[in-house]
C-alpha atoms as a PDB file:
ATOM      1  CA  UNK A   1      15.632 -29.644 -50.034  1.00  0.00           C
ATOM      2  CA  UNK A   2      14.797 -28.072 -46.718  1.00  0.00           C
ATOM      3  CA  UNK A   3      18.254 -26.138 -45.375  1.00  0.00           C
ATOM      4  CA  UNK A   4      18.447 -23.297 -43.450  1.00  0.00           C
ATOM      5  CA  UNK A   5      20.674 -20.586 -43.520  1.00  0.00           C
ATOM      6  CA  UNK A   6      21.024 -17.609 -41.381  1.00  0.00           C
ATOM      7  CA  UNK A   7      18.074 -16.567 -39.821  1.00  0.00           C
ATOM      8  CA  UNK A   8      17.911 -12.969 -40.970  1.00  0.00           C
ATOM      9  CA  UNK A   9      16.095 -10.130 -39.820  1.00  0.00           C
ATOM     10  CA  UNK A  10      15.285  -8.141 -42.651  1.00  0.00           C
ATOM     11  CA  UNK A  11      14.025  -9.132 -46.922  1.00  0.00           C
ATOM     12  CA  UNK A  12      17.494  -6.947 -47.742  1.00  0.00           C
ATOM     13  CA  UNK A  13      19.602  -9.494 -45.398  1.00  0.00           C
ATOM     14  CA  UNK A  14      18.333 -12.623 -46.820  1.00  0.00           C
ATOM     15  CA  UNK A  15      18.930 -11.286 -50.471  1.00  0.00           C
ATOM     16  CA  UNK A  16      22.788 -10.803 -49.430  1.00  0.00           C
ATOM     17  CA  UNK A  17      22.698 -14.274 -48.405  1.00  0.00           C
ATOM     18  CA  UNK A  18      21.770 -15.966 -51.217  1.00  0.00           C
ATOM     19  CA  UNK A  19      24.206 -12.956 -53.404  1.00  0.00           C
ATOM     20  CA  UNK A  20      26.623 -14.240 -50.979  1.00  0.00           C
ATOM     21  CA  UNK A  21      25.901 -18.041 -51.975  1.00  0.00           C
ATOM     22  CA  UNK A  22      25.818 -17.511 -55.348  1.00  0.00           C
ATOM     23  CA  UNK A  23      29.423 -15.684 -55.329  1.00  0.00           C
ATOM     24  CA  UNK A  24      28.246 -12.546 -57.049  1.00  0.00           C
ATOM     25  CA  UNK A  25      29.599 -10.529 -54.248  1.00  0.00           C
ATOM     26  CA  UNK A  26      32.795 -12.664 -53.218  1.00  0.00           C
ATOM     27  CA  UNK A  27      36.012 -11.270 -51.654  1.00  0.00           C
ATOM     28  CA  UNK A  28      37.920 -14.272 -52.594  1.00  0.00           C
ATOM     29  CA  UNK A  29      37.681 -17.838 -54.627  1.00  0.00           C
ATOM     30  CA  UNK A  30      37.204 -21.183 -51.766  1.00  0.00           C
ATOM     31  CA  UNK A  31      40.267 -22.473 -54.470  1.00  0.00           C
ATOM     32  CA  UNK A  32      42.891 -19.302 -53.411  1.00  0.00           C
ATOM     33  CA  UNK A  33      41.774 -19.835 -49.549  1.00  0.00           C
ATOM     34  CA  UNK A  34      41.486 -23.053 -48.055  1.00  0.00           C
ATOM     35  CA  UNK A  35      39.304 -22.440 -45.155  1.00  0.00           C
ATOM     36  CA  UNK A  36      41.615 -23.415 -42.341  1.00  0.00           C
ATOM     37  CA  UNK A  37      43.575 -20.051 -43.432  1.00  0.00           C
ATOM     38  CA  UNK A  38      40.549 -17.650 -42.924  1.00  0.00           C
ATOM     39  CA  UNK A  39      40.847 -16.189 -39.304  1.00  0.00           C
ATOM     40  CA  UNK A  40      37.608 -14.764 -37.143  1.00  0.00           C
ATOM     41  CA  UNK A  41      40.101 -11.599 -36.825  1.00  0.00           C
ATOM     42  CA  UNK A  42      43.258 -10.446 -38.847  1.00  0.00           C
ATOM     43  CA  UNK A  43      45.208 -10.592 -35.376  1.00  0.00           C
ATOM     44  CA  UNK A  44      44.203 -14.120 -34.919  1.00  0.00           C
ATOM     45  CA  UNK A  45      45.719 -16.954 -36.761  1.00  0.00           C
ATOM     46  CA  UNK A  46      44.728 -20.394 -37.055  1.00  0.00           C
ATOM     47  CA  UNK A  47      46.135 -23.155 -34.937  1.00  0.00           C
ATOM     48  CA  UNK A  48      45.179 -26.761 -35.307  1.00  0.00           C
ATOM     49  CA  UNK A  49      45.461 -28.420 -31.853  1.00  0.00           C
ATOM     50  CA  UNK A  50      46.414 -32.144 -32.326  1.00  0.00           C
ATOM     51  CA  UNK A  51      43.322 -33.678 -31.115  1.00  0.00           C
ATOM     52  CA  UNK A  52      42.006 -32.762 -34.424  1.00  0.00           C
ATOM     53  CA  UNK A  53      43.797 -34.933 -36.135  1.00  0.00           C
ATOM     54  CA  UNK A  54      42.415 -38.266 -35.069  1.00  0.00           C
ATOM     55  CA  UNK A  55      39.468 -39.553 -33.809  1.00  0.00           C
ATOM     56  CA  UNK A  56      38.541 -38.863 -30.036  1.00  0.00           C
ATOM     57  CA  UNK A  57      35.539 -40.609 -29.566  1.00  0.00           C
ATOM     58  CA  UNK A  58      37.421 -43.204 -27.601  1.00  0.00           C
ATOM     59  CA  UNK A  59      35.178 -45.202 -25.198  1.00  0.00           C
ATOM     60  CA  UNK A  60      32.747 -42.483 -24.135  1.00  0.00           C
ATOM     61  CA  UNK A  61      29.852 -44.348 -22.988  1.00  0.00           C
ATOM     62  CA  UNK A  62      27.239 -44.131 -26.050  1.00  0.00           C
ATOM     63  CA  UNK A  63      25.684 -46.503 -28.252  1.00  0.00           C
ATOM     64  CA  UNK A  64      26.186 -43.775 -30.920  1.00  0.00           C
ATOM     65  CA  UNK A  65      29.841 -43.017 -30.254  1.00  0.00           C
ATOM     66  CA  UNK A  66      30.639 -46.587 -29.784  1.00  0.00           C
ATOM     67  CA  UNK A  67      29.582 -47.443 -33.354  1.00  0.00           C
ATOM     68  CA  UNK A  68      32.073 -44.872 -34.568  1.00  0.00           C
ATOM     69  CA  UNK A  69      35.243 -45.587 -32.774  1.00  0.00           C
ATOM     70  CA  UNK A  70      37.042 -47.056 -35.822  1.00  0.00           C
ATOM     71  CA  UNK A  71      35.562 -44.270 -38.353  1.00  0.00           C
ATOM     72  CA  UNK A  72      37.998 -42.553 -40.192  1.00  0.00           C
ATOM     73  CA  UNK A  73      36.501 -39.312 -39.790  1.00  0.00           C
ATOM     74  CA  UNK A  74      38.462 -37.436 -37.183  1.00  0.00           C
ATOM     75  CA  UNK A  75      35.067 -37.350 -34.683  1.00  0.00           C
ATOM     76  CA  UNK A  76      35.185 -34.929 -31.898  1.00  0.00           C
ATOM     77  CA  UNK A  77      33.254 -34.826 -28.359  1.00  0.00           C
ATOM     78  CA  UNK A  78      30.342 -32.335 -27.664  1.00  0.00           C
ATOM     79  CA  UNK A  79      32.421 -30.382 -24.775  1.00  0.00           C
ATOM     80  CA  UNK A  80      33.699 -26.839 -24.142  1.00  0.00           C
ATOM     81  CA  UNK A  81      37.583 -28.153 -25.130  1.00  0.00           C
ATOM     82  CA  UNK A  82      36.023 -29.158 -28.745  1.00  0.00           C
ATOM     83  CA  UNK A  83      34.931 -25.485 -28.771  1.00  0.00           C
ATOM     84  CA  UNK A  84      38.244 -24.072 -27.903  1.00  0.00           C
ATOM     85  CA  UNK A  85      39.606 -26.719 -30.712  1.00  0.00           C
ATOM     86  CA  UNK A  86      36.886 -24.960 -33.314  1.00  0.00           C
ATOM     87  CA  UNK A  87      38.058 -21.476 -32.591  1.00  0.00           C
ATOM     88  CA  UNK A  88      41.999 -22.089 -32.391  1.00  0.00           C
ATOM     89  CA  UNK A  89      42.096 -23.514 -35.801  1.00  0.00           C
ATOM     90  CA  UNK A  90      39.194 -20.999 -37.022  1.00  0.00           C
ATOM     91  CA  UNK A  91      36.781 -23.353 -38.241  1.00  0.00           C
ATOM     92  CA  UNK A  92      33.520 -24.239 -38.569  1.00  0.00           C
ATOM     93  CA  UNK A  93      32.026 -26.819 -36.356  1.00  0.00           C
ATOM     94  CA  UNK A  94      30.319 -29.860 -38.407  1.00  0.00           C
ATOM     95  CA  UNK A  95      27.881 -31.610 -36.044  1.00  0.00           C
ATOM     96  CA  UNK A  96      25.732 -34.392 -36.878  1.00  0.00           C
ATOM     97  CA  UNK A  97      22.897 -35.425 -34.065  1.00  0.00           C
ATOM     98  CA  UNK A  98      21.959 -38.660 -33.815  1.00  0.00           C
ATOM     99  CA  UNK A  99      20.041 -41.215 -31.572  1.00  0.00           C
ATOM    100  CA  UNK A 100      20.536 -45.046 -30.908  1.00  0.00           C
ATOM    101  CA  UNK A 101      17.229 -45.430 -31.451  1.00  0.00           C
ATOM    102  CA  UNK A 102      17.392 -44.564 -34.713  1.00  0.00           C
ATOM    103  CA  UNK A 103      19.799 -47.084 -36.375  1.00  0.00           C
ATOM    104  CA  UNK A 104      20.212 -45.579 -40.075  1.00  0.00           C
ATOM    105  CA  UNK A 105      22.433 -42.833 -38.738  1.00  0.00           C
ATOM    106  CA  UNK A 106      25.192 -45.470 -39.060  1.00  0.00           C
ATOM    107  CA  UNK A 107      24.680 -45.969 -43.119  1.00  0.00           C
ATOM    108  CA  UNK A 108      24.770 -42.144 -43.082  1.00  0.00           C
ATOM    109  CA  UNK A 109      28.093 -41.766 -41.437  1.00  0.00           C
ATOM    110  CA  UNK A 110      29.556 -44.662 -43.244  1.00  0.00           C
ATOM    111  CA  UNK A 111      28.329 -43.345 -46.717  1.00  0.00           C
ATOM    112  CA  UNK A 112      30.334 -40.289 -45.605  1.00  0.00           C
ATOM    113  CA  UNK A 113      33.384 -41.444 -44.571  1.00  0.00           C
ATOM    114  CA  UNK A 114      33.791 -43.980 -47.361  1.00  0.00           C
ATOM    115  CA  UNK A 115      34.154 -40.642 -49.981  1.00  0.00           C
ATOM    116  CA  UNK A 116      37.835 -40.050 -49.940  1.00  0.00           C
ATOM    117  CA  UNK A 117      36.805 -36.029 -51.311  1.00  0.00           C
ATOM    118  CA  UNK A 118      34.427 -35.731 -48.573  1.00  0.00           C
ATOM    119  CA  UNK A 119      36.142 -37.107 -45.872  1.00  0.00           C
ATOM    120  CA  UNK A 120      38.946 -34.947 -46.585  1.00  0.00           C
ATOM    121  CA  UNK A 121      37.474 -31.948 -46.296  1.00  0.00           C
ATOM    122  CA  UNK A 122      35.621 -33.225 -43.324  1.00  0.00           C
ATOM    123  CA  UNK A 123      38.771 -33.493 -41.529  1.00  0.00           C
ATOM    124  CA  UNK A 124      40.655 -30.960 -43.017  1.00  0.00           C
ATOM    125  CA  UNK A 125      38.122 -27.740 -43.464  1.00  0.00           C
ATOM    126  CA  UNK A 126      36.037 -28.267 -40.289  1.00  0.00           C
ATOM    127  CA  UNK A 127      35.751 -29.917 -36.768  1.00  0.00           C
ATOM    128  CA  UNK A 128      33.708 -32.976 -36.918  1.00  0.00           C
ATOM    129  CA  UNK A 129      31.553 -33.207 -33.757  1.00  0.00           C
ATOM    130  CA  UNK A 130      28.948 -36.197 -33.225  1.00  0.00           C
ATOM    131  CA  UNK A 131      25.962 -36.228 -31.012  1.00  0.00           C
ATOM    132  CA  UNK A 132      24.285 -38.298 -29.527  1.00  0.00           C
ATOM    133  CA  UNK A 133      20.859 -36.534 -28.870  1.00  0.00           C
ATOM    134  CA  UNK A 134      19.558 -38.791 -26.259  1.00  0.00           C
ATOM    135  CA  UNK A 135      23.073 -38.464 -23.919  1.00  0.00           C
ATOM    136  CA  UNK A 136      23.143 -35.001 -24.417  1.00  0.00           C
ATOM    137  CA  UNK A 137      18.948 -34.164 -23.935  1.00  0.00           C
ATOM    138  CA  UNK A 138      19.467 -30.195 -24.283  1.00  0.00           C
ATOM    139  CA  UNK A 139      21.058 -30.966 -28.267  1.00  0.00           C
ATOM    140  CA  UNK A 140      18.275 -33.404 -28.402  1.00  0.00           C
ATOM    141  CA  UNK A 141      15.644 -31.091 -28.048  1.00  0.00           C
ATOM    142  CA  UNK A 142      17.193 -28.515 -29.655  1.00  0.00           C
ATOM    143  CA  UNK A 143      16.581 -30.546 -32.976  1.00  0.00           C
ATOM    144  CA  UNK A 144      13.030 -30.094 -32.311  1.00  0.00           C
ATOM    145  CA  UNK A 145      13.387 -25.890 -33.174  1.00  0.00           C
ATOM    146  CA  UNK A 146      15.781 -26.336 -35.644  1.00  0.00           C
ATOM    147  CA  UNK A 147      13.082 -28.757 -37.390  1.00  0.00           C
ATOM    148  CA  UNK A 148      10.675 -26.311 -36.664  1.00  0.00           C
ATOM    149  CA  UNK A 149      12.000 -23.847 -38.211  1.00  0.00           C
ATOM    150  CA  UNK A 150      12.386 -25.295 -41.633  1.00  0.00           C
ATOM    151  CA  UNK A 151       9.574 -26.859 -41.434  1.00  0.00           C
ATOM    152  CA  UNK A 152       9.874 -30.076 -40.767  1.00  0.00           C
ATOM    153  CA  UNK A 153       9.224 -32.984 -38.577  1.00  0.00           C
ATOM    154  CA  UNK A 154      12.034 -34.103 -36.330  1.00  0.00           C
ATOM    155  CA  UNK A 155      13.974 -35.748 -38.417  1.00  0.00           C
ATOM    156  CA  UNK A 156      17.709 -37.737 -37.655  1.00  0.00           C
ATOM    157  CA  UNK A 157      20.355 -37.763 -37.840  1.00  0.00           C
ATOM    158  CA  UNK A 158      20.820 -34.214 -38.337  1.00  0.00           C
ATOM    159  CA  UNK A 159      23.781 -31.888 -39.561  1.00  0.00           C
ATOM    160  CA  UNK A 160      24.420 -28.855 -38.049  1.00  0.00           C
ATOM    161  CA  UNK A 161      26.757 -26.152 -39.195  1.00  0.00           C
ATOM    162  CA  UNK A 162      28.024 -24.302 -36.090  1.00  0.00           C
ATOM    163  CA  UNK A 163      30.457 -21.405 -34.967  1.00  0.00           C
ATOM    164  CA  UNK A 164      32.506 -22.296 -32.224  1.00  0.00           C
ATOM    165  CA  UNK A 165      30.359 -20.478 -29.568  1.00  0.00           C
ATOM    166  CA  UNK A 166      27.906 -23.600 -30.393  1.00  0.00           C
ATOM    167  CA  UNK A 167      25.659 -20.748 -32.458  1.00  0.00           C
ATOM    168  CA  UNK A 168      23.983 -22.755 -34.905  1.00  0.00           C
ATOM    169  CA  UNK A 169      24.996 -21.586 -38.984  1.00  0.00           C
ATOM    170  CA  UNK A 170      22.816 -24.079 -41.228  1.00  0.00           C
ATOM    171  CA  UNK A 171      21.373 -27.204 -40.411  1.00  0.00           C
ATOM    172  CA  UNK A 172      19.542 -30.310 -42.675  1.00  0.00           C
ATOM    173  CA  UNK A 173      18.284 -33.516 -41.890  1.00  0.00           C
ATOM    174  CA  UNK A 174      19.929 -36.431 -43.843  1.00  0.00           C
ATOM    175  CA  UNK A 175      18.731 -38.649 -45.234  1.00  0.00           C
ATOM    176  CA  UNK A 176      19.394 -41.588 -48.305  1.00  0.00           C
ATOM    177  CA  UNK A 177      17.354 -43.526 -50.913  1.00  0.00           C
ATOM    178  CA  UNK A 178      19.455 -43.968 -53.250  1.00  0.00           C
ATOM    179  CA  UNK A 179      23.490 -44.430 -53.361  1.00  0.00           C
ATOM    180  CA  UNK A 180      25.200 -41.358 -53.445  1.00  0.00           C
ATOM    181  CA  UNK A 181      22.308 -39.204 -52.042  1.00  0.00           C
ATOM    182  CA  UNK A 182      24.278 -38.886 -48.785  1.00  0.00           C
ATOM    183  CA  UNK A 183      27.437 -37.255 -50.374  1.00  0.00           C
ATOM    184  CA  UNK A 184      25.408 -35.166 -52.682  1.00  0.00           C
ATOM    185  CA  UNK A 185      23.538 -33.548 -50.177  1.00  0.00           C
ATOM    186  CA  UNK A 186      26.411 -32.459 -47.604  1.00  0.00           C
ATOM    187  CA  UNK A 187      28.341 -31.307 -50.700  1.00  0.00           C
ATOM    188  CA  UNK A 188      25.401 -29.203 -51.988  1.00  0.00           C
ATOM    189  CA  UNK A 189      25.165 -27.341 -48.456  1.00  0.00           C
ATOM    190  CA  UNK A 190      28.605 -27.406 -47.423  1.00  0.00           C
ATOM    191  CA  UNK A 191      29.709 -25.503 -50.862  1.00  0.00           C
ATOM    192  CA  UNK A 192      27.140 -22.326 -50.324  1.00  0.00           C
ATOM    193  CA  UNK A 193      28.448 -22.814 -46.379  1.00  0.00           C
ATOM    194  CA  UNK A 194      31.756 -22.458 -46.807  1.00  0.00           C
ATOM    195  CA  UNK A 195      31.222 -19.923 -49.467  1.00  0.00           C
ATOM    196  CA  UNK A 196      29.816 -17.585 -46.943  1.00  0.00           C
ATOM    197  CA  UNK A 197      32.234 -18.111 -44.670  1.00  0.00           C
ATOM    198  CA  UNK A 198      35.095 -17.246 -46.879  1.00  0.00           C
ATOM    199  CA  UNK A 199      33.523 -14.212 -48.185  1.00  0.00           C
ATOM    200  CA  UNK A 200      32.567 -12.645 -44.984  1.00  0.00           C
ATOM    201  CA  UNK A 201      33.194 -14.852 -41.561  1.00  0.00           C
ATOM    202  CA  UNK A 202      32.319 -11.734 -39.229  1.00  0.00           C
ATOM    203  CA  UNK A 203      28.874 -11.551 -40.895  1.00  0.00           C
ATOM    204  CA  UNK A 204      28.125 -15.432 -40.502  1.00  0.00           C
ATOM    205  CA  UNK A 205      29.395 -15.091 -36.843  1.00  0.00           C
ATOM    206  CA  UNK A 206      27.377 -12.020 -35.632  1.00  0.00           C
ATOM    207  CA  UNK A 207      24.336 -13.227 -37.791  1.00  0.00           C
ATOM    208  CA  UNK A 208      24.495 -16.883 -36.426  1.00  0.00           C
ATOM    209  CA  UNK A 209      24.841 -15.267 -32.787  1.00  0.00           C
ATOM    210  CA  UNK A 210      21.765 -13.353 -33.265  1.00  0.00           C
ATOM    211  CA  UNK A 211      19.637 -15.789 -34.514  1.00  0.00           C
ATOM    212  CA  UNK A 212      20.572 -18.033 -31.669  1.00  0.00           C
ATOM    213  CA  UNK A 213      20.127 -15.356 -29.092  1.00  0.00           C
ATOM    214  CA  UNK A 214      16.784 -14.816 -31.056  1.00  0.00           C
ATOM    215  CA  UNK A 215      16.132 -18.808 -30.366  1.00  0.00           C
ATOM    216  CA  UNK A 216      16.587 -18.666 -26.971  1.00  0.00           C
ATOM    217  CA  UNK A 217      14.377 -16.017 -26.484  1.00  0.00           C
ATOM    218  CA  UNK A 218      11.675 -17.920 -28.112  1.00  0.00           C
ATOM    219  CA  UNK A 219      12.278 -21.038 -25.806  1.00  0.00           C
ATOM    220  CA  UNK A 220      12.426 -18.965 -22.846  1.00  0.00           C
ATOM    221  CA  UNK A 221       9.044 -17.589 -23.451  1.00  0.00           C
ATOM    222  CA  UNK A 222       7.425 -20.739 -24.683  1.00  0.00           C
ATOM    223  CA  UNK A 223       9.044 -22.379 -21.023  1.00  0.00           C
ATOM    224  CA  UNK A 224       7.695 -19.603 -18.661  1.00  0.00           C
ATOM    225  CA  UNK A 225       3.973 -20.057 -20.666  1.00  0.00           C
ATOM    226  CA  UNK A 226       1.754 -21.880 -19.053  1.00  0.00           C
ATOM    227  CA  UNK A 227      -1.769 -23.165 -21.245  1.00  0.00           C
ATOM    228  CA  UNK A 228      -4.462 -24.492 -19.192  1.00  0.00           C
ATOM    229  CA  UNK A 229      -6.889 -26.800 -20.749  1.00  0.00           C
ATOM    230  CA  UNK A 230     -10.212 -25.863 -20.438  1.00  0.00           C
ATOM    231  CA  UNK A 231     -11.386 -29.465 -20.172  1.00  0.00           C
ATOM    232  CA  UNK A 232      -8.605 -31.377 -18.496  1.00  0.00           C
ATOM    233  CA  UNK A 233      -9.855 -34.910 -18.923  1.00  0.00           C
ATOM    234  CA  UNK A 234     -11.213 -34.879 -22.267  1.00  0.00           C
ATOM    235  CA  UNK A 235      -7.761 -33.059 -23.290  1.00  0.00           C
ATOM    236  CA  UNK A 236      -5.735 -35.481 -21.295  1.00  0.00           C
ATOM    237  CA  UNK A 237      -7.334 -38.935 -23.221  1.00  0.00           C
ATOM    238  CA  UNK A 238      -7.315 -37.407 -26.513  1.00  0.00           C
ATOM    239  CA  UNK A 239      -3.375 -36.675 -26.160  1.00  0.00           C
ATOM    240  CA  UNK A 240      -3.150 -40.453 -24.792  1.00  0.00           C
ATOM    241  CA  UNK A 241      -4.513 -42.010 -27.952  1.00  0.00           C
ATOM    242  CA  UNK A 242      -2.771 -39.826 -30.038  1.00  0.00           C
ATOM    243  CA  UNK A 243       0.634 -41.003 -28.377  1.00  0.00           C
ATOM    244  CA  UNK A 244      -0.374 -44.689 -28.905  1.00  0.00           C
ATOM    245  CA  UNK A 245      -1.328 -43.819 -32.406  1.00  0.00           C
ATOM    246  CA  UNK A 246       2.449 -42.560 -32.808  1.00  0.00           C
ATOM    247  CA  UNK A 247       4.067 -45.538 -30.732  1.00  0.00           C
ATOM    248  CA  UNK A 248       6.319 -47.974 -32.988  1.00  0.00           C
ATOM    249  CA  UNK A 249       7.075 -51.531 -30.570  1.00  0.00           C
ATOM    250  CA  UNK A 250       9.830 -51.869 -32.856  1.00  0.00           C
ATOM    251  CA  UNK A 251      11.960 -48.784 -32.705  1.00  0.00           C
ATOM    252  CA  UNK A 252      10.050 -48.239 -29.263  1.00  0.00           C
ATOM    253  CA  UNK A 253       9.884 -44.916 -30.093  1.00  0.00           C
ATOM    254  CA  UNK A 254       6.955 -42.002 -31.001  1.00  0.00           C
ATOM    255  CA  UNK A 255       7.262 -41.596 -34.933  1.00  0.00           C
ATOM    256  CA  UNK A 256       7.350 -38.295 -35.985  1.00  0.00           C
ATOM    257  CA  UNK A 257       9.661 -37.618 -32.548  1.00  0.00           C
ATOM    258  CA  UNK A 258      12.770 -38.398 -33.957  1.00  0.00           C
ATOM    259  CA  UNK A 259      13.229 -41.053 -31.501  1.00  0.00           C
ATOM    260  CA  UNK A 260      12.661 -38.303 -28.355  1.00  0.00           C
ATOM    261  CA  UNK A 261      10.703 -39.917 -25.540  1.00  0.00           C
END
């Protein structure tokens, strides 16, 4: 399963990570803590703002939000008052980045909201935020990295574990073949997730800020590069054919773009 986790800057970091995920070096049991109790400082307790307990999709003007109106899942907006939501009650932001063009995503979100466990904690442990990658282009292209850097393809829809300063925790593309695969995989990811973030929230805060700081860096430089071809025309049909090659009529998309123009 590709799934990343903190992006770590030293061998001895990653092992406390996975020691971390494993339990070995808990502070305390996800059964004695419910993670709406554990605060990002002592001083701070949690406060669940009202909004988070319904659905506020409404009738934001998105294919992708539109299908999801009626879900039972307790869907947020991508804006800054979402954010303030996330840290108020001290969760964890559970985002899941989607595109019209990419119909599935609605099997996914329906094979999650029809598990009464999982939609629970859903609703209860984090703040569910959905995407729509092609409204929101800078989320859209952020997939691309975050694909990157697991090694993948572009891939949607996409969940996203996320503090509520929008710094990206864990992330994994979903997908499902068979029944069931859909709930399996969030509940494999979310358990070593929320694991971490019981046992040590500063450390998944400051390590999830660094690694995005980290991210941006990389994009900035990548922006500000400029590559010349040395052989402009040549370069320039070669990179036509292979977009046609890619082009699906049906999805009228680029395959292997995850539905980005």
């Amino acid at each position: 399963m590709n799934f990343n986790f903190l992006q770590l800057a030293s061998t001895t970091a990653i092992s406390c990570v996975f020691i971390l995920a494993t339990g070995a070096c808990r502070k305390r049991s996800p059964k004695e803590v419910p993670m709406t109790q554990v605060s990002q400082s002592d001083s701070s307790p949690s406060s669940i703002p009202d909004e988070l307990g319904s659905n506020q999709l409404g009738s934001l003007p998105s294919a992708v939000y539109r299908t999801q109106v009626q879900s039972p899942i307790h869907w947020q907006p991508w804006t800054k008052e979402t954010m303030e939501y996330a840290r108020s009650a001290n969760r964890l932001i559970f985002a899941v980045i989607a595109m019209p063009q990419q119909s599935d995503f609605q099997n996914i979100l329906k094979d999650l909201a029809s598990d009464p466990a999982l939609l629970t904690k859903i609703n209860e442990s984090y703040v569910p935020v959905l995407i729509d990658g092609d409204a929101s282009r800078e989320i859209g292209q952020l997939t691309v990295d975050l694909c990157a850097e697991i090694k993948n393809a572009v891939r949607l829809p996409l969940f996203v574990w996320m503090t509520a300063d929008a710094n990206p925790v864990a992330w994994v593309p979903a997908t499902k073949s068979q029944p069931g695969d859909v709930s399996k995989l969030f509940n494999q990811s979310e358990s070593m997730i929320s694991r971490m973030w019981l046992d040590d929230t500063n450390y998944v805060l400051k390590n999830s800020m660094e690694d995005n700081a980290n991210r941006r860096a990389r994009i900035g430089i990548r922006k500000n590069t400029k590559v010349m071809s040395q052989d402009p025309s040549k370069d320039t049909l070669a990179s036509l054919r292979q977009l046609t090659s890619l082009y699906d009529p049906d999805s009228r998309s680029f395959d292997l773009a995850g539905g980005l123009f």
